[in-house]
N, C-alpha and C. Protein backbone atom coordinates (compact mmCIF):
# COMPACT_ATOMS: atom_id res chain seq x y z
N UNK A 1 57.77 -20.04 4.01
CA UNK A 1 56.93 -20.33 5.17
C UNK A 1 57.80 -20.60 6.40
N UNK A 2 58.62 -21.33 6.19
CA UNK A 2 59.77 -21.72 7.06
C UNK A 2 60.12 -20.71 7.93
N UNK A 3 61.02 -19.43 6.80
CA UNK A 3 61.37 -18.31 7.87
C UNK A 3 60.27 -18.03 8.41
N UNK A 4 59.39 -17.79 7.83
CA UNK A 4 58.19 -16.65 8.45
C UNK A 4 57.80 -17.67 9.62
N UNK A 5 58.15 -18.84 10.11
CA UNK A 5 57.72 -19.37 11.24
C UNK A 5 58.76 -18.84 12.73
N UNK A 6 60.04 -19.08 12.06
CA UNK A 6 60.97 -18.75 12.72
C UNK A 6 61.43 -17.37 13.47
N UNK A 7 60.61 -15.94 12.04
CA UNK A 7 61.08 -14.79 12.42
C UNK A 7 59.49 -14.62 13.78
N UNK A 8 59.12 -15.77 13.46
CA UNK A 8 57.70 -15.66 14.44
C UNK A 8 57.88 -15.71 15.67
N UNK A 9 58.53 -17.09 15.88
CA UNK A 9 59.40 -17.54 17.37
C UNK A 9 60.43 -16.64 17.99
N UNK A 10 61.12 -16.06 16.79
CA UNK A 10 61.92 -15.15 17.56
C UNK A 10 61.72 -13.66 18.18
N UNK A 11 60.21 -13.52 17.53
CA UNK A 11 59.94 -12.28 18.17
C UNK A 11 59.37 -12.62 19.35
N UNK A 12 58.18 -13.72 19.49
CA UNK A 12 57.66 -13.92 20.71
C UNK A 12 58.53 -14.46 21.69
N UNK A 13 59.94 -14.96 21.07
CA UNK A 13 60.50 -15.24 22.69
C UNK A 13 61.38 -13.80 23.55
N UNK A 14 61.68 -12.93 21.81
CA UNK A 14 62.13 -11.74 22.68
C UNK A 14 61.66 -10.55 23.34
N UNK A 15 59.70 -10.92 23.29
CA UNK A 15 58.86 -10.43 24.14
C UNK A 15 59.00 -11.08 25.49
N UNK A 16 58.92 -12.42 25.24
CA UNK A 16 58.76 -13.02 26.93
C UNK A 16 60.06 -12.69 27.54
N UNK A 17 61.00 -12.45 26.74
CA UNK A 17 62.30 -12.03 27.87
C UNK A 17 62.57 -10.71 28.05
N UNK A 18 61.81 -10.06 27.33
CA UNK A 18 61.64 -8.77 27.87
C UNK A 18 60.78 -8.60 28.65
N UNK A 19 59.89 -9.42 29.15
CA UNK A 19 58.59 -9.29 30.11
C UNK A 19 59.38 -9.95 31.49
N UNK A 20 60.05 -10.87 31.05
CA UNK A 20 61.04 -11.17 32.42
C UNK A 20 60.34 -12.50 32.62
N UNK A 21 59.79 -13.40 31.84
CA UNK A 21 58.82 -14.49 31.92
C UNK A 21 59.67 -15.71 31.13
N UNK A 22 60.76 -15.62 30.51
CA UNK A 22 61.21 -16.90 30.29
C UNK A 22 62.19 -17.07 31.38
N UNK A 23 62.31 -18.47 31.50
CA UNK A 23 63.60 -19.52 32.46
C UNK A 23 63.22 -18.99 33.56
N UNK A 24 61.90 -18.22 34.18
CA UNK A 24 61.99 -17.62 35.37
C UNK A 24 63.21 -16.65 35.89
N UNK A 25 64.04 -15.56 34.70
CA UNK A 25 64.72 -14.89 34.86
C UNK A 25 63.78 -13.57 34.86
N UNK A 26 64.77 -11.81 35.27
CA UNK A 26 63.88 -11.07 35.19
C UNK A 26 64.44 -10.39 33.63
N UNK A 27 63.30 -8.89 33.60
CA UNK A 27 64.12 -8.24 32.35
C UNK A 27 64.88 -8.21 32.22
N UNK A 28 65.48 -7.58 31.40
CA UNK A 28 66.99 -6.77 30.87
C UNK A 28 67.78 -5.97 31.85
N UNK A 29 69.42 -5.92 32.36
CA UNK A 29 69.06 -4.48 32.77
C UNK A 29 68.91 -3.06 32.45
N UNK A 30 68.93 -3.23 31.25
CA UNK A 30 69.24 -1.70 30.38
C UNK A 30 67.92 -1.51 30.36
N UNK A 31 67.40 -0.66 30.69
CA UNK A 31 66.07 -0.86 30.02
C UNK A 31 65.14 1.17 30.24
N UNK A 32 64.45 1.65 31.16
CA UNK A 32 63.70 2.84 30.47
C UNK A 32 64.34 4.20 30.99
N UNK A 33 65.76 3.75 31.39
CA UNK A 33 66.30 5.38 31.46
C UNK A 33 67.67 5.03 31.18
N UNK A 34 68.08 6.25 31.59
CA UNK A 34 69.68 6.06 31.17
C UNK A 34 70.54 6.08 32.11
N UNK A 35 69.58 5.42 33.57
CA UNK A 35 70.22 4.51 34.53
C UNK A 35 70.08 3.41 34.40
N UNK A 36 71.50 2.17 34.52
CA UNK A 36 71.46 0.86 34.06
C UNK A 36 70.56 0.63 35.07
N UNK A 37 69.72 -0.76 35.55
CA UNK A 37 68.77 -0.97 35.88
C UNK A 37 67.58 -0.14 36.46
N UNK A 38 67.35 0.98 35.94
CA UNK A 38 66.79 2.35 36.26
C UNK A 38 65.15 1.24 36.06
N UNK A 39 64.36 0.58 35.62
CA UNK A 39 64.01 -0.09 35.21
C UNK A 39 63.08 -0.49 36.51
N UNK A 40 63.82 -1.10 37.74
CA UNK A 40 63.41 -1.62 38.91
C UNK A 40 63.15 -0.39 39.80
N UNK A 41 63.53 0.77 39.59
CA UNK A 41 62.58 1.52 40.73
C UNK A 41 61.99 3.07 39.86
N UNK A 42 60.88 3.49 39.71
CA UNK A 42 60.10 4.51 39.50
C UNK A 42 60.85 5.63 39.99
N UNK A 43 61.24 5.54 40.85
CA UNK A 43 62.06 6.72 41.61
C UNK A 43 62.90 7.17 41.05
N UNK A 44 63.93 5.95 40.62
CA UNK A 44 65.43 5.94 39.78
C UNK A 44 65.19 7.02 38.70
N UNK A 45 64.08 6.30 37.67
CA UNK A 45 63.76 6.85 36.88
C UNK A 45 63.06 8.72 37.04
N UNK A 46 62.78 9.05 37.37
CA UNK A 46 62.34 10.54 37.98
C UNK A 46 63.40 11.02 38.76
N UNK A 47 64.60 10.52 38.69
CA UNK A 47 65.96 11.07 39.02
C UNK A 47 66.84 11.66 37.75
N UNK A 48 66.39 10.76 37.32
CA UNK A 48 66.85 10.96 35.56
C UNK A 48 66.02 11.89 34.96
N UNK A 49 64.95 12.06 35.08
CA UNK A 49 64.32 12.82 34.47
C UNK A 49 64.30 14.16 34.83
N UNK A 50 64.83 14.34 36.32
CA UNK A 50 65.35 15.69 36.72
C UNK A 50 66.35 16.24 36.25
N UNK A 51 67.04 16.00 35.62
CA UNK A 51 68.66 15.78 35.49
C UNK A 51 68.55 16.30 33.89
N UNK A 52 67.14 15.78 33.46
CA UNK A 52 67.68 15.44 31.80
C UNK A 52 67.72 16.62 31.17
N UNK A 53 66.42 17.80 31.56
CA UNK A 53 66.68 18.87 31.07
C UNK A 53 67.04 20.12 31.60
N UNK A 54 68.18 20.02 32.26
CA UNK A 54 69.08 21.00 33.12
C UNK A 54 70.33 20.73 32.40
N UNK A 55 70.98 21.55 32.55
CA UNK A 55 72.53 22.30 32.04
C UNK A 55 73.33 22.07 33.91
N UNK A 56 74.52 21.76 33.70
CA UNK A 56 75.34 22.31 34.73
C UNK A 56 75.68 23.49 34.87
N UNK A 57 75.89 24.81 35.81
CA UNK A 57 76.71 25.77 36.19
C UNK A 57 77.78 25.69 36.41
N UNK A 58 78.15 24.75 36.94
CA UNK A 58 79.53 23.74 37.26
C UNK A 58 80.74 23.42 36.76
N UNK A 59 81.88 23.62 36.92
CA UNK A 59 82.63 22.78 35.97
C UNK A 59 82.86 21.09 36.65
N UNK A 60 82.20 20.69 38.03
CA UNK A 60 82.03 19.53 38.49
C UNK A 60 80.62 18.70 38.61
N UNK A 61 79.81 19.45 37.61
CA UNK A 61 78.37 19.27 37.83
C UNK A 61 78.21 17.89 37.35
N UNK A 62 79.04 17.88 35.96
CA UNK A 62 78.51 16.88 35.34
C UNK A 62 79.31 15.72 35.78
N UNK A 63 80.43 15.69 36.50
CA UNK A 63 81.44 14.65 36.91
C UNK A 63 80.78 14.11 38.20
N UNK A 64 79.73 14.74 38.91
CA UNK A 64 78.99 14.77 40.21
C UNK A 64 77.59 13.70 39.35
N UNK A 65 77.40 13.95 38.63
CA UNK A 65 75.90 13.30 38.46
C UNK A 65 76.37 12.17 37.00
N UNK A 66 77.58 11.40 37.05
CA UNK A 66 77.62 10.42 36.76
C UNK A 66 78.21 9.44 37.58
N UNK A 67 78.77 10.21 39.07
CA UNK A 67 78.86 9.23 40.25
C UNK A 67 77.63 9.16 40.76
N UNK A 68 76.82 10.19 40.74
CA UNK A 68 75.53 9.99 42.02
C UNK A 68 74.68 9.11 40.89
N UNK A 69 74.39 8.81 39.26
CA UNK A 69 73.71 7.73 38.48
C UNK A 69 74.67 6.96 39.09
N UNK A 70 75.67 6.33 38.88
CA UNK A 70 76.39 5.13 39.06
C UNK A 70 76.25 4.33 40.73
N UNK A 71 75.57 5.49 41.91
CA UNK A 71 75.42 5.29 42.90
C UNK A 71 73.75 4.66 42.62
N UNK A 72 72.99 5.18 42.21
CA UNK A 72 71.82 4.99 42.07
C UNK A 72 71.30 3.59 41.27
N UNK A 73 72.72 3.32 40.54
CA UNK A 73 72.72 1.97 39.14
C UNK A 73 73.21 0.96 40.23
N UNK A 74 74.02 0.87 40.91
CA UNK A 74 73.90 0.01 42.06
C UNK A 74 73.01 -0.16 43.11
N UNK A 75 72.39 0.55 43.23
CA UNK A 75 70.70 0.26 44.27
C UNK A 75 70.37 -0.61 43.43
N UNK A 76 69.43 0.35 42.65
CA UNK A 76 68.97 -1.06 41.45
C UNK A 76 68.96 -2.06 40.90
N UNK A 77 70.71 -2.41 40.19
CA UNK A 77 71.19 -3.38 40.06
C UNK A 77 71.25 -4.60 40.99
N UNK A 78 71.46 -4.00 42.22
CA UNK A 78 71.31 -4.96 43.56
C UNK A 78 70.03 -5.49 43.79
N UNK A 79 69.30 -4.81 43.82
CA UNK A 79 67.57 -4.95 43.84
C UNK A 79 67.31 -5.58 42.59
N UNK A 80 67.63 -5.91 41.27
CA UNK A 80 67.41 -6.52 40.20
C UNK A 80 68.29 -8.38 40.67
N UNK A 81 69.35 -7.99 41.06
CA UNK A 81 69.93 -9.80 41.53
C UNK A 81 69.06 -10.32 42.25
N UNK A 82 69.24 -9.40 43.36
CA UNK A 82 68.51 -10.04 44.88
C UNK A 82 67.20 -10.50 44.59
N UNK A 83 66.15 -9.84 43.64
CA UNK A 83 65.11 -9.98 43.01
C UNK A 83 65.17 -11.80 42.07
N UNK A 84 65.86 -11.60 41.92
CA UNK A 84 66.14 -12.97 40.42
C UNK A 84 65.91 -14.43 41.18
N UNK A 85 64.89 -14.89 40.30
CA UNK A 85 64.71 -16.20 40.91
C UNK A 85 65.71 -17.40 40.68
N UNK A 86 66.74 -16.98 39.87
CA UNK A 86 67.59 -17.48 39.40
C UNK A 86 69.00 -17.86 40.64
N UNK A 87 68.94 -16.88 41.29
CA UNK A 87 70.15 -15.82 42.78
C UNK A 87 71.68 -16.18 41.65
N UNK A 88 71.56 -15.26 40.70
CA UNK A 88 72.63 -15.32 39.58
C UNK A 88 73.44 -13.76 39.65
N UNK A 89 74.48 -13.43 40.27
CA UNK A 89 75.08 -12.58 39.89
C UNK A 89 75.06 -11.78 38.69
N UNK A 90 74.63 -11.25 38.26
CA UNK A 90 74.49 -10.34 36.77
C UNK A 90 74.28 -9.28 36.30
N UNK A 91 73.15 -8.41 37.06
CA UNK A 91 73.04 -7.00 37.35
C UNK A 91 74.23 -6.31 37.62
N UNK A 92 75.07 -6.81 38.68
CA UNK A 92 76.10 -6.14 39.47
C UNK A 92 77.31 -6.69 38.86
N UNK A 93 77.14 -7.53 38.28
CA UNK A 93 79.03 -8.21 38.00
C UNK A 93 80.20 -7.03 37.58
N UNK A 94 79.35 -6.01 36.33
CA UNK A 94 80.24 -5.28 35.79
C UNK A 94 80.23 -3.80 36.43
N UNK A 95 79.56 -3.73 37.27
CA UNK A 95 79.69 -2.31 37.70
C UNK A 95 80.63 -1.85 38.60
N UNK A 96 81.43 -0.97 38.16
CA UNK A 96 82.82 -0.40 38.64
C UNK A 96 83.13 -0.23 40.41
N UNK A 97 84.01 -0.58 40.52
CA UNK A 97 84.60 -0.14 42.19
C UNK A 97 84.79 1.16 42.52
N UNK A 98 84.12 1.82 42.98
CA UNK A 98 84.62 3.55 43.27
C UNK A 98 85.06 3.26 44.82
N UNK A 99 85.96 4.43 45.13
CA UNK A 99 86.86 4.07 46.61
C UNK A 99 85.62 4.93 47.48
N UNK A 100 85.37 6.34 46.55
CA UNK A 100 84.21 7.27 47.18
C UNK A 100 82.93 6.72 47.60
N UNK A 101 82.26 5.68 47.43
CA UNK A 101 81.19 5.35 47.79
C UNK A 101 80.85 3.62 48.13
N UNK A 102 82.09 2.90 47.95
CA UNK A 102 82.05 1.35 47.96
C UNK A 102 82.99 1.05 49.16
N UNK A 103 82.19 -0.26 49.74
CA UNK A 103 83.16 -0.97 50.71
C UNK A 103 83.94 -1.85 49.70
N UNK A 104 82.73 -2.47 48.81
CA UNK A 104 83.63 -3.65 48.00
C UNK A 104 82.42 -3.56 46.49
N UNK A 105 83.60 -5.05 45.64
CA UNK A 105 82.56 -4.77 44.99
C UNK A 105 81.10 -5.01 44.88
N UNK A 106 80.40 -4.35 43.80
CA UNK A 106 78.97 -4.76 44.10
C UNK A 106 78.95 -5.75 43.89
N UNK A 107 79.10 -6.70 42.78
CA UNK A 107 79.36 -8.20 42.41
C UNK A 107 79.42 -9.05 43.99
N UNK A 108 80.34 -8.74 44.50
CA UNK A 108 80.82 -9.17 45.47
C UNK A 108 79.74 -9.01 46.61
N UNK A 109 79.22 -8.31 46.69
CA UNK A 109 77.93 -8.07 47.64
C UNK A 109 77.20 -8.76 47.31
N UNK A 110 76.70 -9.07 46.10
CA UNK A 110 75.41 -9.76 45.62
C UNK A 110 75.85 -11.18 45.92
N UNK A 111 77.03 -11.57 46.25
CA UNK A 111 77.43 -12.94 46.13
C UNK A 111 77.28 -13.20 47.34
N UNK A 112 77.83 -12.34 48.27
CA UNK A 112 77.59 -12.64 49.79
C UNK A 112 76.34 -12.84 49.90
N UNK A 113 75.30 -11.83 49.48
CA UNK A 113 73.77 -12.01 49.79
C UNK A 113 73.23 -13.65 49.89
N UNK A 114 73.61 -13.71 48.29
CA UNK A 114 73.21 -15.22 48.13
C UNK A 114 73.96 -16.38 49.04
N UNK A 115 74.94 -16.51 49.63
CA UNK A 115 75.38 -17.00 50.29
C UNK A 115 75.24 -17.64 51.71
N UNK A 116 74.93 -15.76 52.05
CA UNK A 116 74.19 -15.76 53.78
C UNK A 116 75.19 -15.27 54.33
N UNK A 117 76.79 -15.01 53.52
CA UNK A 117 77.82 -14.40 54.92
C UNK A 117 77.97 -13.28 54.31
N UNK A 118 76.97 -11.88 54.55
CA UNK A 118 77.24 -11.07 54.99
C UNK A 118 76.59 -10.88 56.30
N UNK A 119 77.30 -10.17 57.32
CA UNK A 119 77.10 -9.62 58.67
C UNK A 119 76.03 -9.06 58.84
N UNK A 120 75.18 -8.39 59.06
CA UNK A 120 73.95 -7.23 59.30
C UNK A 120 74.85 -6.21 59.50
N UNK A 121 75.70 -5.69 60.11
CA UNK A 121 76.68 -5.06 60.28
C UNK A 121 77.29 -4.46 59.12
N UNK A 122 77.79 -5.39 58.10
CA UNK A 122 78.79 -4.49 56.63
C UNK A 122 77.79 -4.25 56.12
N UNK A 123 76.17 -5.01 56.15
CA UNK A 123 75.48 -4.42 54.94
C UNK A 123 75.02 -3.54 55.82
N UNK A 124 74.59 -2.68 56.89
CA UNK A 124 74.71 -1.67 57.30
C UNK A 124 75.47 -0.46 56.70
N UNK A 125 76.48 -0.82 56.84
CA UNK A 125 77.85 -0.13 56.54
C UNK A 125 77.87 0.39 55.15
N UNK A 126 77.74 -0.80 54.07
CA UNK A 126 77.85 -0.49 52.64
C UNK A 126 76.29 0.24 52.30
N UNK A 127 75.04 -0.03 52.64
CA UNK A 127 74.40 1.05 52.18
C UNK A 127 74.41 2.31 53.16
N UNK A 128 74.51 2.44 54.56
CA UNK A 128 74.55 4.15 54.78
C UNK A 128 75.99 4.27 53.83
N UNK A 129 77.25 3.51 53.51
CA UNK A 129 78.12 4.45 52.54
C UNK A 129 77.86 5.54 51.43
N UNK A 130 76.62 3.97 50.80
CA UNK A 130 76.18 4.68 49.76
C UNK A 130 75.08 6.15 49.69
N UNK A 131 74.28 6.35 50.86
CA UNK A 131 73.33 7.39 51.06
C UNK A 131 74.43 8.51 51.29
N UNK A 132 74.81 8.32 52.19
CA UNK A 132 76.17 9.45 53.03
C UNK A 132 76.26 10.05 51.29
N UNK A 133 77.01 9.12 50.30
CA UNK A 133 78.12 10.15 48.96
C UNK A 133 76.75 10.56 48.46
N UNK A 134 75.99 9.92 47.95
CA UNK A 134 74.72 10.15 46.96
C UNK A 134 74.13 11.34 48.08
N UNK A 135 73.76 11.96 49.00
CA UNK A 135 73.20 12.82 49.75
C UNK A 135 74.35 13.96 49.60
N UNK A 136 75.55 13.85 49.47
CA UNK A 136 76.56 14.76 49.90
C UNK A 136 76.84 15.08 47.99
N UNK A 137 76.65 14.42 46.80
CA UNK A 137 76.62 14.58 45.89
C UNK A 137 75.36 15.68 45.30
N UNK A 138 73.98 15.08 46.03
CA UNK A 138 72.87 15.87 45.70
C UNK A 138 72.84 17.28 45.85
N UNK A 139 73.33 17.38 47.16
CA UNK A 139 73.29 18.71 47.90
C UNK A 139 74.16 19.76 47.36
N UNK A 140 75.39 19.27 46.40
CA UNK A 140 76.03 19.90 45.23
C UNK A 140 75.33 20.09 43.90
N UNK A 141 74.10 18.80 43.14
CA UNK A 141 74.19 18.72 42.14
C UNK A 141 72.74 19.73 42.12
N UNK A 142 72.47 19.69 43.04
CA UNK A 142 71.13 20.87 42.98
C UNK A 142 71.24 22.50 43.26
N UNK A 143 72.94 22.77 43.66
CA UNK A 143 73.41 24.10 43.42
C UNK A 143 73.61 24.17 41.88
N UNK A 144 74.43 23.27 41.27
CA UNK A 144 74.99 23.11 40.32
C UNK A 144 73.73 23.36 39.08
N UNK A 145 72.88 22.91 39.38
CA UNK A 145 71.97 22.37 38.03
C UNK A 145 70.93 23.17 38.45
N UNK A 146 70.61 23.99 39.15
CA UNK A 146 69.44 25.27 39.72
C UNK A 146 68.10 24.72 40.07
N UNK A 147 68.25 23.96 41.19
CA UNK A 147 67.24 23.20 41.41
C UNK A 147 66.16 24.31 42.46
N UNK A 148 65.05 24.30 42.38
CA UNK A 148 64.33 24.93 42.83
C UNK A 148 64.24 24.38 44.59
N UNK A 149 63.53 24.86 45.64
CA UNK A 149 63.70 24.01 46.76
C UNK A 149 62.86 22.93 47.04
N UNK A 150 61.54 23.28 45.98
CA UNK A 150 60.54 22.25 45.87
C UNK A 150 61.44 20.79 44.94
N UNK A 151 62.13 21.13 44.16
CA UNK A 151 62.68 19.92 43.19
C UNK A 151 63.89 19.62 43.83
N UNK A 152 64.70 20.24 45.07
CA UNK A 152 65.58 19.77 45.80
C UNK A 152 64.95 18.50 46.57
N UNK A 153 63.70 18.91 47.23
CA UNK A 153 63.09 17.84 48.45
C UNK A 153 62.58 16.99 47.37
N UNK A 154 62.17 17.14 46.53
CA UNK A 154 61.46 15.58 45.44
C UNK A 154 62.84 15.06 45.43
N UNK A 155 63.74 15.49 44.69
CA UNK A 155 64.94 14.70 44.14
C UNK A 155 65.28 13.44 45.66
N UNK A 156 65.26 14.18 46.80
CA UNK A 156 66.21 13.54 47.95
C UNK A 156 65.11 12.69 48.14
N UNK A 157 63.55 12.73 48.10
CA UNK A 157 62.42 12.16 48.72
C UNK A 157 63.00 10.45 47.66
N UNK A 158 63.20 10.89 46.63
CA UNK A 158 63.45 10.13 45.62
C UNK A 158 64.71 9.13 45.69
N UNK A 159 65.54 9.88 46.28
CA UNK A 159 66.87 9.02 46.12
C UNK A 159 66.38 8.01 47.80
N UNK A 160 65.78 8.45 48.53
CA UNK A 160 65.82 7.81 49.43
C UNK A 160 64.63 6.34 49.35
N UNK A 161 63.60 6.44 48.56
CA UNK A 161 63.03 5.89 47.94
C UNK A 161 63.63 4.72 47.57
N UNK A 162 64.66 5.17 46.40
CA UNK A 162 65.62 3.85 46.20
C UNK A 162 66.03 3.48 47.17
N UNK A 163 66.67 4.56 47.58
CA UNK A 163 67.86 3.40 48.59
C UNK A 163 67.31 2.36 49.75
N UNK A 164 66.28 2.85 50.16
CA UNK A 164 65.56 2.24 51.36
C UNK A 164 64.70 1.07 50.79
N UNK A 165 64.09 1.52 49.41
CA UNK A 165 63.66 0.04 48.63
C UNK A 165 64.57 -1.35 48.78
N UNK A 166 65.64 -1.04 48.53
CA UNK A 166 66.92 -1.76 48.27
C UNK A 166 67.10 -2.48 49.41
N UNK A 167 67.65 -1.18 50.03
CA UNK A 167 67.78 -1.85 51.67
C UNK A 167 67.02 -3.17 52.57
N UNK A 168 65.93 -2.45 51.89
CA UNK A 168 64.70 -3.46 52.82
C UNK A 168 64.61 -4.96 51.86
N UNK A 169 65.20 -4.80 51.03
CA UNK A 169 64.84 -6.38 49.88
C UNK A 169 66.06 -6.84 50.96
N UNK A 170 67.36 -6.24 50.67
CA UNK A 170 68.84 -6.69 51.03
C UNK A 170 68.64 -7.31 52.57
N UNK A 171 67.93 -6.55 53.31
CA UNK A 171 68.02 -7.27 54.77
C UNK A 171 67.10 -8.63 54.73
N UNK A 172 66.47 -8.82 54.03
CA UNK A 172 65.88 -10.10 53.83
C UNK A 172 66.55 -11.30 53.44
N UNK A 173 67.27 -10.64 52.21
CA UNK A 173 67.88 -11.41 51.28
C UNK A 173 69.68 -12.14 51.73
N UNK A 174 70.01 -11.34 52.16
CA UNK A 174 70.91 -11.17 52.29
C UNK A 174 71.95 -11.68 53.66
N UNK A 175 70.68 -11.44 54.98
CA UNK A 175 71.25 -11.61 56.78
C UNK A 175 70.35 -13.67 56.78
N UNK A 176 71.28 -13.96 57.20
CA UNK A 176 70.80 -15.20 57.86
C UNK A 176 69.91 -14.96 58.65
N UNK A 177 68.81 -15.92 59.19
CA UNK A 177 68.12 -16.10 60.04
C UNK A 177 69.10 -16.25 61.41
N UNK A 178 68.09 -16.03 62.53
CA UNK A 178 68.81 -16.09 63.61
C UNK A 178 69.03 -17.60 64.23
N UNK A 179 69.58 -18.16 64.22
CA UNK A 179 69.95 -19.66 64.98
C UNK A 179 68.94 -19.75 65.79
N UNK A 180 68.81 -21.43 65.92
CA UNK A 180 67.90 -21.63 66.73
C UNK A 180 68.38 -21.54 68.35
N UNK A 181 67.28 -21.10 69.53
CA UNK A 181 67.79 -20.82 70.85
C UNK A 181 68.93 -22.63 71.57
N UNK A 182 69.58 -22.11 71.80
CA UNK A 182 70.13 -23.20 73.06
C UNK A 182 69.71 -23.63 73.96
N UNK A 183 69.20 -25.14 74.08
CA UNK A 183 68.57 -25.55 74.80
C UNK A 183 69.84 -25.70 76.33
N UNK A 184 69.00 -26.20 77.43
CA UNK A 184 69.60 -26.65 79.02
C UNK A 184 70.71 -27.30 78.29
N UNK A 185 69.97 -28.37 77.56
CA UNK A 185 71.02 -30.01 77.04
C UNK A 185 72.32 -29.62 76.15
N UNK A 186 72.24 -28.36 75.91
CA UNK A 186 72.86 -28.11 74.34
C UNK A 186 72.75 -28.74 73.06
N UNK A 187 73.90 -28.52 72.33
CA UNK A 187 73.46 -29.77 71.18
C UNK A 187 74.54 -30.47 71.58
N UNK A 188 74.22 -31.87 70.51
CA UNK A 188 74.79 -33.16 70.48
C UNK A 188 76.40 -32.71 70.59
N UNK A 189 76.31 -32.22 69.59
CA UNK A 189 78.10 -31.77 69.11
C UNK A 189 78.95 -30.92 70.34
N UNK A 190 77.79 -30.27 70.91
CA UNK A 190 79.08 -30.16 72.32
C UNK A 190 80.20 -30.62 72.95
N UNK A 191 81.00 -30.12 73.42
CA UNK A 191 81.83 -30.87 74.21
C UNK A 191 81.45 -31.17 75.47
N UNK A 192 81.46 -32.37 75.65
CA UNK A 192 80.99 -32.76 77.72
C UNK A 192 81.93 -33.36 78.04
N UNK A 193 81.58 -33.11 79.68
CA UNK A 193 82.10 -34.10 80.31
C UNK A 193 82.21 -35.58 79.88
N UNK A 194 82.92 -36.82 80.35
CA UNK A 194 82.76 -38.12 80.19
C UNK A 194 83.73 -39.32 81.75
N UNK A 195 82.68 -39.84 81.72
CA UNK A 195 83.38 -40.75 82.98
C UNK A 195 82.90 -42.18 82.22
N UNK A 196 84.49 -42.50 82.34
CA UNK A 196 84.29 -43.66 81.82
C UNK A 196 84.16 -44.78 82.78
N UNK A 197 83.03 -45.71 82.41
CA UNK A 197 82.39 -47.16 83.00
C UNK A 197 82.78 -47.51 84.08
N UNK A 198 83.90 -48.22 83.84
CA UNK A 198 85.11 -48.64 84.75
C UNK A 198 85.17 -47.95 85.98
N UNK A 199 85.14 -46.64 86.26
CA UNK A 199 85.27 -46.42 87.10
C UNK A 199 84.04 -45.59 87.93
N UNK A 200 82.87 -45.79 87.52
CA UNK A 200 81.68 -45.08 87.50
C UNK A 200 81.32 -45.26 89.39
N UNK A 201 81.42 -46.26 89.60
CA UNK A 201 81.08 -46.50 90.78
C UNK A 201 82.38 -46.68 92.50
N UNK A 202 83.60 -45.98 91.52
CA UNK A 202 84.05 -45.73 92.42
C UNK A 202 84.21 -44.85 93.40
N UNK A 203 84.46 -44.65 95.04
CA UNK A 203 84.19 -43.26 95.65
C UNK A 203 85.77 -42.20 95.45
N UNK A 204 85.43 -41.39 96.13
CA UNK A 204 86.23 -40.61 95.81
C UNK A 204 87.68 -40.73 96.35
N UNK A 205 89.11 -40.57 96.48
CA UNK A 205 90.18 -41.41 96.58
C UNK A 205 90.85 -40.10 97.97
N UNK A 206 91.19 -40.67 98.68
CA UNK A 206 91.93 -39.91 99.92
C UNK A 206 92.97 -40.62 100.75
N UNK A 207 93.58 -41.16 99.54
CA UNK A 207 94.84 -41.30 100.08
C UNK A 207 95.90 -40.82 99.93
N UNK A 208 97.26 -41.41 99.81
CA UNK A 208 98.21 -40.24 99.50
C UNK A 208 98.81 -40.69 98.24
N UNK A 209 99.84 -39.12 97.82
CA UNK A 209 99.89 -39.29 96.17
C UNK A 209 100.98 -40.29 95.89
């Protein structure tokens, strides 16, 4: 009776953490394609599914569409942290540095997010990086893999999907609010002027030095 209580508990808790409902963490990231957090965007997934039953022509086809997944596993992944009610680095910790498509690492991005010091500016920077290779990858991997022109414009409708999903969590998540305006008075912590007491009521001196 004992086990059978136990193998009980352990299935229902590894439903709720697959539902993304215990500790207020989310799912897994591995989860319904064979992009790591492919999981968090519909799109991701119907990227993969373009991909899955095509052959390369290529002898760079297939070296092209495990950078442009690995470009696509970082949207996601990012969008899976930034998402976490937890703001726990984890999605992104292990995913690789490429020179071709990264300012830094993703880890490292997700940390800034949570933080507040990234610029509006680098995260600018680091996702058009990432559209620029993933667009300049596509536009190869759909010679490569005989993409029709109708399944060229889904694929890109798609990648942009992600990326702009992402984007739009990240500028939330990620840019500080704007400071509050400066008043006449300034603030306290300014530096001012100071005349000290003592001499408050004296006039002004015209004699010689």
């Amino acid at each position: 009776m004992a086990v059978g209580i136990v193998a009980y508990m352990v299935l229902m808790r590894n439903k709720t953490v697959a539902s993304g409902n215990w500790e207020g963490f989310q799912g897994p990231t591995v989860g319904v394609s064979d992009i790591k957090c492919g999981q968090e965007s519909s799109f991701a997934v119907r990227l993969s599914e373009m991909f899955a039953s095509k052959k390369s022509t290529t002898g760079d086809g297939e070296a092209d569409l495990a950078e442009f997944k690995l470009i696509i596993s970082k949207l996601c992944c990012l969008k899976h942290d930034l998402m976490s009610t937890a703001q726990v680095v984890q999605a992104t910790l292990y995913l690789p540095f490429n020179t071709a498509h990264d300012r830094e690492n993703p880890g490292d991005t997700a940390a800034r997010c949570f933080t507040k010091s990234l610029p509006p500016r680098d995260l600018e920077i680091a996702f058009q990086t990432w559209v620029d290779r993933a667009l300049l990858l596509l536009d190869r991997l759909c010679t490569s893999y005989n993409f029709s022109s109708d399944e060229e414009k889904e694929a890109k409708e798609n990648l942009l999907s992600v990326w702009s999903d992402t984007y739009d969590i990240a500028k939330t998540v990620c840019v500080a609010g704007k400071p509050p305006p400066i008043t006449s008075s300034g603030s306290p912590r300014d530096p001012k002027a100071f005349t000290p007491e003592p001499v408050t009521g004296l006039g002004p001196y015209t004699g010689y030095y």
